[in-house]
N, C-alpha and C. Protein backbone atom coordinates (compact mmCIF):
# COMPACT_ATOMS: atom_id res chain seq x y z
N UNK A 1 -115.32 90.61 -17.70
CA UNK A 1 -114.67 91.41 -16.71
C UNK A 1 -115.63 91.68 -15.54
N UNK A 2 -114.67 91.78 -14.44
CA UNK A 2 -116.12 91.98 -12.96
C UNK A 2 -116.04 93.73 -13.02
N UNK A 3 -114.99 94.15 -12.98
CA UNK A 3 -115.12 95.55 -12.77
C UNK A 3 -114.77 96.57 -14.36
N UNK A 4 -115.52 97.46 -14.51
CA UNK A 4 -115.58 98.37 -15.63
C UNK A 4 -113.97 98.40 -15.67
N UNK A 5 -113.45 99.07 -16.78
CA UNK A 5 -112.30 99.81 -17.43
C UNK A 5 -112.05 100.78 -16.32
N UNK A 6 -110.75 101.44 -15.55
CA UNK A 6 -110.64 102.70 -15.33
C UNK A 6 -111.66 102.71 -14.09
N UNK A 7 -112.29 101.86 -13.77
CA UNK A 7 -112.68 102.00 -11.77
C UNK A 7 -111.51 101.85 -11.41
N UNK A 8 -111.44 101.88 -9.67
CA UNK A 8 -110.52 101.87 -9.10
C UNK A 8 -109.56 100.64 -8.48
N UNK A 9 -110.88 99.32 -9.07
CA UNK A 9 -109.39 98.36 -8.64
C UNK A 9 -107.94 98.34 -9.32
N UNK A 10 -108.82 99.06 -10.62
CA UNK A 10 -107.44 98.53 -11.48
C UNK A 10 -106.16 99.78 -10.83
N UNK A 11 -106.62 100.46 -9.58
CA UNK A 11 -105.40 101.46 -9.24
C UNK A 11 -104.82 101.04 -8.64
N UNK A 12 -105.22 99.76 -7.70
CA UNK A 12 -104.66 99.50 -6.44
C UNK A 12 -103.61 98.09 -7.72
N UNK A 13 -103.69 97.81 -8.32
CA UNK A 13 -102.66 96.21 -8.73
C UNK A 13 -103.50 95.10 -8.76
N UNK A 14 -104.36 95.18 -8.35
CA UNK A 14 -105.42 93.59 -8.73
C UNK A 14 -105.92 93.65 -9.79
N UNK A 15 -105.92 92.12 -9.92
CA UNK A 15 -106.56 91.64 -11.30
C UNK A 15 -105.52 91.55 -12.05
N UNK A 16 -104.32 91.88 -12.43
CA UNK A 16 -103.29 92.25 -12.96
C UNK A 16 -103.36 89.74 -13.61
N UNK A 17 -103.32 89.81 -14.96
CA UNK A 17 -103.76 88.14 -15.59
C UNK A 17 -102.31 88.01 -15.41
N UNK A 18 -100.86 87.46 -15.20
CA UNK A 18 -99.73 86.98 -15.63
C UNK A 18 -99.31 85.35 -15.84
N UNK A 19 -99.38 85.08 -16.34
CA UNK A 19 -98.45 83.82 -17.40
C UNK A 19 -96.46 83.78 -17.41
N UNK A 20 -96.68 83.65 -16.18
CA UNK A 20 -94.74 84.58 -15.59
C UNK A 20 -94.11 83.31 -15.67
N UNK A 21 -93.19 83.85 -15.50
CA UNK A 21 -91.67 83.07 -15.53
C UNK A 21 -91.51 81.98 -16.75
N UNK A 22 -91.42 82.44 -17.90
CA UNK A 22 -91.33 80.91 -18.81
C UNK A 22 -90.25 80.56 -18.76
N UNK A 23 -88.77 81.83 -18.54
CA UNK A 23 -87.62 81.10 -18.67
C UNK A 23 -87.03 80.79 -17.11
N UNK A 24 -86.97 78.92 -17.58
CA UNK A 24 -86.32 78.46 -16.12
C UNK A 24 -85.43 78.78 -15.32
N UNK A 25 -84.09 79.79 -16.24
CA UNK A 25 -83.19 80.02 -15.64
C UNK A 25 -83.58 81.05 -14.35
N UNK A 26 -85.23 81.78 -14.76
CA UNK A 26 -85.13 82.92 -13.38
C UNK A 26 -84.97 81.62 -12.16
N UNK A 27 -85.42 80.45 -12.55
CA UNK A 27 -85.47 79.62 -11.11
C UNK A 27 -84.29 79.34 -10.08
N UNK A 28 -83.14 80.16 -10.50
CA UNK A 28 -81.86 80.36 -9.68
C UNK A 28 -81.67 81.53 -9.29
N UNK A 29 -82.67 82.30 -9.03
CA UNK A 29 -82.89 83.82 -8.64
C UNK A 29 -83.96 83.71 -7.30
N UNK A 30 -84.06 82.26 -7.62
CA UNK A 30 -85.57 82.59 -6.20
C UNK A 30 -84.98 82.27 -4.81
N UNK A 31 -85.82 83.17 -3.74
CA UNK A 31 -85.07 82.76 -2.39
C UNK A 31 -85.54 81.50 -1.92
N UNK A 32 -84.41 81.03 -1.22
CA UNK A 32 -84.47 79.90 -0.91
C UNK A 32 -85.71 79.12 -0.09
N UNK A 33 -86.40 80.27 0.42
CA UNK A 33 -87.63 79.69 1.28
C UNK A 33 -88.61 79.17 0.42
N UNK A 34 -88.44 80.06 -0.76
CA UNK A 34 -89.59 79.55 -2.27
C UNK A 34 -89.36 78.72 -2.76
N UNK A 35 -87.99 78.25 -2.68
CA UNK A 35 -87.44 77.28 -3.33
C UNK A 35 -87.85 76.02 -2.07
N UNK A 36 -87.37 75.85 -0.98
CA UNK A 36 -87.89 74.96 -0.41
C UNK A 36 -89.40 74.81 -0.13
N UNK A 37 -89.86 75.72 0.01
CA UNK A 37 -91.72 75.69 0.11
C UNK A 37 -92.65 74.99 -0.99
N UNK A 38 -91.85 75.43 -2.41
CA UNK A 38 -92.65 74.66 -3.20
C UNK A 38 -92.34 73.19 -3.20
N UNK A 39 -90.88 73.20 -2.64
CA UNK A 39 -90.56 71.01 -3.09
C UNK A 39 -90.88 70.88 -2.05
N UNK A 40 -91.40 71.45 -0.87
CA UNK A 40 -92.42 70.96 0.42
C UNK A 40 -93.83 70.73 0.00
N UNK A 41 -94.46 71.56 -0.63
CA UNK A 41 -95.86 71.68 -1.06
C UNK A 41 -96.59 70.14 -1.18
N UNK A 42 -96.00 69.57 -2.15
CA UNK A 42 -96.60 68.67 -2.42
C UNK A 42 -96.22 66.92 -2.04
N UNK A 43 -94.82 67.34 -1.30
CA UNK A 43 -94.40 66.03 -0.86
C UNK A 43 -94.79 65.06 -0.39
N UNK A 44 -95.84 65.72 1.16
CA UNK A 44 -96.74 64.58 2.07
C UNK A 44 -97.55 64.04 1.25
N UNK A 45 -98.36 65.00 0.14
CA UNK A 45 -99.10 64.30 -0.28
C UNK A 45 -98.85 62.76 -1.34
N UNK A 46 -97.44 63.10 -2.00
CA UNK A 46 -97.24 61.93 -2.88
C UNK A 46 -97.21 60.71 -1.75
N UNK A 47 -96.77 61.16 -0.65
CA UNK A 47 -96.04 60.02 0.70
C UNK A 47 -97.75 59.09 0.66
N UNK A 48 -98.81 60.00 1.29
CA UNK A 48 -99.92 59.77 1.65
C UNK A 48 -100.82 58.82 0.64
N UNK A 49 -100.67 59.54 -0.49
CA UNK A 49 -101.55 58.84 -1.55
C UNK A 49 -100.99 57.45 -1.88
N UNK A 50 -99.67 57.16 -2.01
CA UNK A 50 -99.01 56.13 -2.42
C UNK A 50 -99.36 55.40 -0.77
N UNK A 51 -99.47 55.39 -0.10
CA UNK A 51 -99.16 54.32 1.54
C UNK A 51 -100.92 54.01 1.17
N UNK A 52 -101.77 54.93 1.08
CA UNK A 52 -103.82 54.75 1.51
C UNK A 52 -103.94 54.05 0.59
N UNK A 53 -103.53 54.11 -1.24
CA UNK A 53 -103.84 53.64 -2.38
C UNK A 53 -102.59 53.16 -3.25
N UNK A 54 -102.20 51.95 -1.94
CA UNK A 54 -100.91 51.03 -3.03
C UNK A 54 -101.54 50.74 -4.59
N UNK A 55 -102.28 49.80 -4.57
CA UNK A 55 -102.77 49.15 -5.90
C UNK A 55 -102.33 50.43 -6.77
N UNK A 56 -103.23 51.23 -6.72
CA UNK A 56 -103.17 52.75 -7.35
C UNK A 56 -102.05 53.17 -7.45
N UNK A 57 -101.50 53.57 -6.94
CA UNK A 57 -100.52 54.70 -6.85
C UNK A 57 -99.09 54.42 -6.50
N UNK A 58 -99.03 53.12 -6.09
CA UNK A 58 -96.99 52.94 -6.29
C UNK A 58 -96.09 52.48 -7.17
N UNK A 59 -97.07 52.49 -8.23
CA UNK A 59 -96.34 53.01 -9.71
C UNK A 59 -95.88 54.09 -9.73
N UNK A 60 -94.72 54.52 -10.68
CA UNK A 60 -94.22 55.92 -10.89
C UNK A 60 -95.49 57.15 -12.03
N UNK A 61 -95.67 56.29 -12.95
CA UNK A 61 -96.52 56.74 -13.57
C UNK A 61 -98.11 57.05 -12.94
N UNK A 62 -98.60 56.69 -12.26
CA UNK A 62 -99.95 57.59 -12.26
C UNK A 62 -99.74 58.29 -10.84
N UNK A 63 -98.60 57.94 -10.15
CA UNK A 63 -98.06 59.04 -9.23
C UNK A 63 -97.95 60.13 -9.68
N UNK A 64 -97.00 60.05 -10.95
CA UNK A 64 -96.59 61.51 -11.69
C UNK A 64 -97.90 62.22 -12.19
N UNK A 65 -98.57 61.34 -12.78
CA UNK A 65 -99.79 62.08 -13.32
C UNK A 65 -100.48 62.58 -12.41
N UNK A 66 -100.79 62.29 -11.08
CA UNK A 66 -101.32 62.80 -10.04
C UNK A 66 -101.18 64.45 -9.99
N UNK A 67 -99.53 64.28 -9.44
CA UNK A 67 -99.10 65.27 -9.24
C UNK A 67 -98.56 66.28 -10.29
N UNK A 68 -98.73 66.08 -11.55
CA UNK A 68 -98.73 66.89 -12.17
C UNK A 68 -100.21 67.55 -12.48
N UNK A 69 -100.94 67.12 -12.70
CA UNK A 69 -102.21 67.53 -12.26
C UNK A 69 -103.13 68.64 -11.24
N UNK A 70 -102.59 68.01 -10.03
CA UNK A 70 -102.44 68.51 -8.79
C UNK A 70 -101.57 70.16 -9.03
N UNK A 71 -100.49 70.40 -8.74
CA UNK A 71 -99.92 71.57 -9.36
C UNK A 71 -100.39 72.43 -10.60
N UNK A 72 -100.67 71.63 -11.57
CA UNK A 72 -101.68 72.56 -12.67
C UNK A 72 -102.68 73.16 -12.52
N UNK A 73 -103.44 72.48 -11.33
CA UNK A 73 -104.53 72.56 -10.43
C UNK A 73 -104.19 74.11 -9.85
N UNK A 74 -103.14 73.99 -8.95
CA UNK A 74 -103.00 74.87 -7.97
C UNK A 74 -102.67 76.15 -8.64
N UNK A 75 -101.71 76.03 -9.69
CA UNK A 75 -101.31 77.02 -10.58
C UNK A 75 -102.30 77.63 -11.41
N UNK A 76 -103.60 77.16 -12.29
CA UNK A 76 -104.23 77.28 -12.42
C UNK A 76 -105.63 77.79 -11.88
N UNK A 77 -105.78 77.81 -10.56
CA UNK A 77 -106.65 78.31 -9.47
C UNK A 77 -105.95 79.72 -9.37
N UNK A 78 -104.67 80.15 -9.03
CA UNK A 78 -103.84 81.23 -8.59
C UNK A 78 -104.34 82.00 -10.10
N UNK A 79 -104.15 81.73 -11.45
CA UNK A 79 -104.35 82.65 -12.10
C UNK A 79 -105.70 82.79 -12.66
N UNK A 80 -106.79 82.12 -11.92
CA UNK A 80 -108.41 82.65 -11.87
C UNK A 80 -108.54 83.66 -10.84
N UNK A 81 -107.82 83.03 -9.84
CA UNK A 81 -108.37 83.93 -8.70
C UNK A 81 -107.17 85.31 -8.54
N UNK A 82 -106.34 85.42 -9.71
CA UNK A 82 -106.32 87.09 -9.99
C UNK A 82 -106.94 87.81 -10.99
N UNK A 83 -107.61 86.90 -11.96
CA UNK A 83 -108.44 87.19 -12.68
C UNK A 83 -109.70 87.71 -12.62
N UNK A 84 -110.36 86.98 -11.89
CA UNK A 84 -111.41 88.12 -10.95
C UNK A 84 -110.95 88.55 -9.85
N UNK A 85 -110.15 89.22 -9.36
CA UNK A 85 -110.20 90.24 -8.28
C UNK A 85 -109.69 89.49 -7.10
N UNK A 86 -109.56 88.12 -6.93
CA UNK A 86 -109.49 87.15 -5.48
C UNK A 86 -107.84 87.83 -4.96
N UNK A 87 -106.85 88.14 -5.83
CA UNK A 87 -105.48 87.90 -5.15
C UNK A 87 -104.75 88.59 -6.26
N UNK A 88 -103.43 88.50 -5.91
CA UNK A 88 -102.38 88.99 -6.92
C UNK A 88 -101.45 88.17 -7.45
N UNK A 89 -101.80 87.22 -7.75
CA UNK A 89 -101.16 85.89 -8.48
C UNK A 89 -100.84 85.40 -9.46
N UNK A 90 -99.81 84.74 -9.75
CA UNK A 90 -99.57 84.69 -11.58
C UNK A 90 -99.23 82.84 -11.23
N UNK A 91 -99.41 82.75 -12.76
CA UNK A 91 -99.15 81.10 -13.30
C UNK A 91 -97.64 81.13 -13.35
N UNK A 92 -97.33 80.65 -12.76
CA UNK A 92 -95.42 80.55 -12.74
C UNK A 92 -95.11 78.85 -12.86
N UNK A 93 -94.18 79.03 -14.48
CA UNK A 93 -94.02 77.41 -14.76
C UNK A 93 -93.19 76.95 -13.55
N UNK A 94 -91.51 77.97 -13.22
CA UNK A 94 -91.28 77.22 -12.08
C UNK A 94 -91.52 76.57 -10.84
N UNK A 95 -92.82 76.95 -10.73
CA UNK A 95 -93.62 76.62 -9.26
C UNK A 95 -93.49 75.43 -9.71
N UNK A 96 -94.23 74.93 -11.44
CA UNK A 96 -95.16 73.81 -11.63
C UNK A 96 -94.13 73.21 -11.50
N UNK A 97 -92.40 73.34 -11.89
CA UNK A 97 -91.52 72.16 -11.70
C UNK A 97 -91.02 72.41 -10.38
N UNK A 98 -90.90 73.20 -9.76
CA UNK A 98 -90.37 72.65 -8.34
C UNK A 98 -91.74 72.04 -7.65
N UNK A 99 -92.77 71.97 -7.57
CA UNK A 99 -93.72 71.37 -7.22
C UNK A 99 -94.01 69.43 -7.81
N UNK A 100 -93.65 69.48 -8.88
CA UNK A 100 -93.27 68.26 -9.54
C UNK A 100 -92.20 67.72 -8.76
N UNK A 101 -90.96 68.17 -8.88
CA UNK A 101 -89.70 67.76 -8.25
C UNK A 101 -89.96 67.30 -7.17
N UNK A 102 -90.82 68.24 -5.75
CA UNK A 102 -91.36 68.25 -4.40
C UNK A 102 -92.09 66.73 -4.64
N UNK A 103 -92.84 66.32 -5.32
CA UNK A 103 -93.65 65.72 -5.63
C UNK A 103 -93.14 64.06 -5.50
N UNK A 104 -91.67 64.29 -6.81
CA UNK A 104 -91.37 63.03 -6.94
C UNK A 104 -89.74 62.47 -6.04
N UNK A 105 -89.82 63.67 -4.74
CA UNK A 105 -88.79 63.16 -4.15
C UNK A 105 -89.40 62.82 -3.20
N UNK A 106 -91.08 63.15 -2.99
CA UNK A 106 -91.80 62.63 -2.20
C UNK A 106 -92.05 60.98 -2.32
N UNK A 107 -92.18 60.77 -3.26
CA UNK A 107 -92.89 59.49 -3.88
C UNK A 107 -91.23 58.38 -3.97
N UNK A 108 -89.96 58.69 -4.19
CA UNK A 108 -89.08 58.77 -4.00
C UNK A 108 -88.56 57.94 -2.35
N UNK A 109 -88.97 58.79 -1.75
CA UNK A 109 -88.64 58.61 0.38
C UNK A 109 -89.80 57.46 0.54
N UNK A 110 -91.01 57.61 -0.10
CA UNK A 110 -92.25 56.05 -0.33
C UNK A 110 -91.42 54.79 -0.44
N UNK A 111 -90.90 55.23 -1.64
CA UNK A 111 -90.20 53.60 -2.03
C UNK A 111 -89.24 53.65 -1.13
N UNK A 112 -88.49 54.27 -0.79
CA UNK A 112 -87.49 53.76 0.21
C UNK A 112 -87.89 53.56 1.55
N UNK A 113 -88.89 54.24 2.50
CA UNK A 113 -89.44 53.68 3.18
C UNK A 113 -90.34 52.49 3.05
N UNK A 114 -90.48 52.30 1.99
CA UNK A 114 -91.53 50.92 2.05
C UNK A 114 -90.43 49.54 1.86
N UNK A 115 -88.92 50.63 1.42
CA UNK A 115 -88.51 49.13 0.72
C UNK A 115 -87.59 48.60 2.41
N UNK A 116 -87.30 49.90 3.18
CA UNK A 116 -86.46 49.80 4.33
C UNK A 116 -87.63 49.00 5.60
N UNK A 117 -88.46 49.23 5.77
CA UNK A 117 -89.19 49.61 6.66
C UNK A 117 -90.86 48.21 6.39
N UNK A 118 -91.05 47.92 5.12
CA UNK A 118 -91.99 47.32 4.36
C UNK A 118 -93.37 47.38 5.39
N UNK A 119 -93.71 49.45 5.78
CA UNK A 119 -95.14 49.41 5.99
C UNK A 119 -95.87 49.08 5.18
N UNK A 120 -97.02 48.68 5.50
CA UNK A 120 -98.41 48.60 4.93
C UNK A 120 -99.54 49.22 5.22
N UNK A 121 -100.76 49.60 4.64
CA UNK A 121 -101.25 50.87 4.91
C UNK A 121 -102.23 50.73 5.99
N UNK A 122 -102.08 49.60 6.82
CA UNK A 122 -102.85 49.04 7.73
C UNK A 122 -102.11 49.74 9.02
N UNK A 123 -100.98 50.69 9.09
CA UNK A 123 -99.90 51.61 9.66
C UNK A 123 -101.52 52.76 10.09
N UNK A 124 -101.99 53.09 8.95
CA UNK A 124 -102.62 54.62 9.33
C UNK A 124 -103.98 54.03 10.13
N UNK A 125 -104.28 52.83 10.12
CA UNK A 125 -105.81 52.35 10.96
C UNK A 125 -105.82 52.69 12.01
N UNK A 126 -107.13 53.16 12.77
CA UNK A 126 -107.11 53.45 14.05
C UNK A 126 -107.97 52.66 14.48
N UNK A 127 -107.38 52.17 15.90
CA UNK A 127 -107.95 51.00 16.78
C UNK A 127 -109.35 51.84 17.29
């Protein structure tokens, strides 16, 4: 623990450890900006990683693993950093699946732009 028992952060709400939301159904309770923010979160990046690192990454599978990763990551950072004192943040599984979802409708608009369009990653070079 950073701070004793009964000091005063614990008056103000920080630090407060949560492991929230296990049941999915709250995920039809969230406002819609949360709901679009998280399947935004991670989209560019599936776009990005799959166009820089074809060989790698325009498989479905180590896309997914990416980004599941990635989100465990993020989710996992949020409930350290209320753990010591950084924020007021909890591990919320629905993040981790609308962030997944975000993820693989990203990777998703890849293949169809690559299949409409057939860039190559010689697109992002600068002259």
């Amino acid at each position: 623990m950073v701070f004793k028992w009964g000091s005063k952060a614990y008056q103000y709400g920080f630090g407060k450890q949560y492991l929230a939301n296990f049941n999915v159904l709250e995920l039809f309770q969230y406002a819609p900006s949360q709901i679009i923010g998280n399947l935004a979160l991670l989209l560019p990046l599936s776009i990005l990683v799959a166009y820089l690192w074809p060989n790698q990454f325009s498989q479905a599978r180590p896309n997914m693993i990416l980004g599941g990763l990635t989100t465990l990551g993020i989710e996992t950072l949020q409930l350290l950093m209320s753990f010591f004192y950084l924020g007021n943040r909890t591990f919320d599984v629905n993040d981790l699946i609308l962030n997944i979802v975000g993820y693989l409708i990203g990777f998703g608009l890849y293949k169809v732009s690559k299949s409409i369009f057939k860039l190559s990653p010689d697109v992002f070079q600068i002259l």
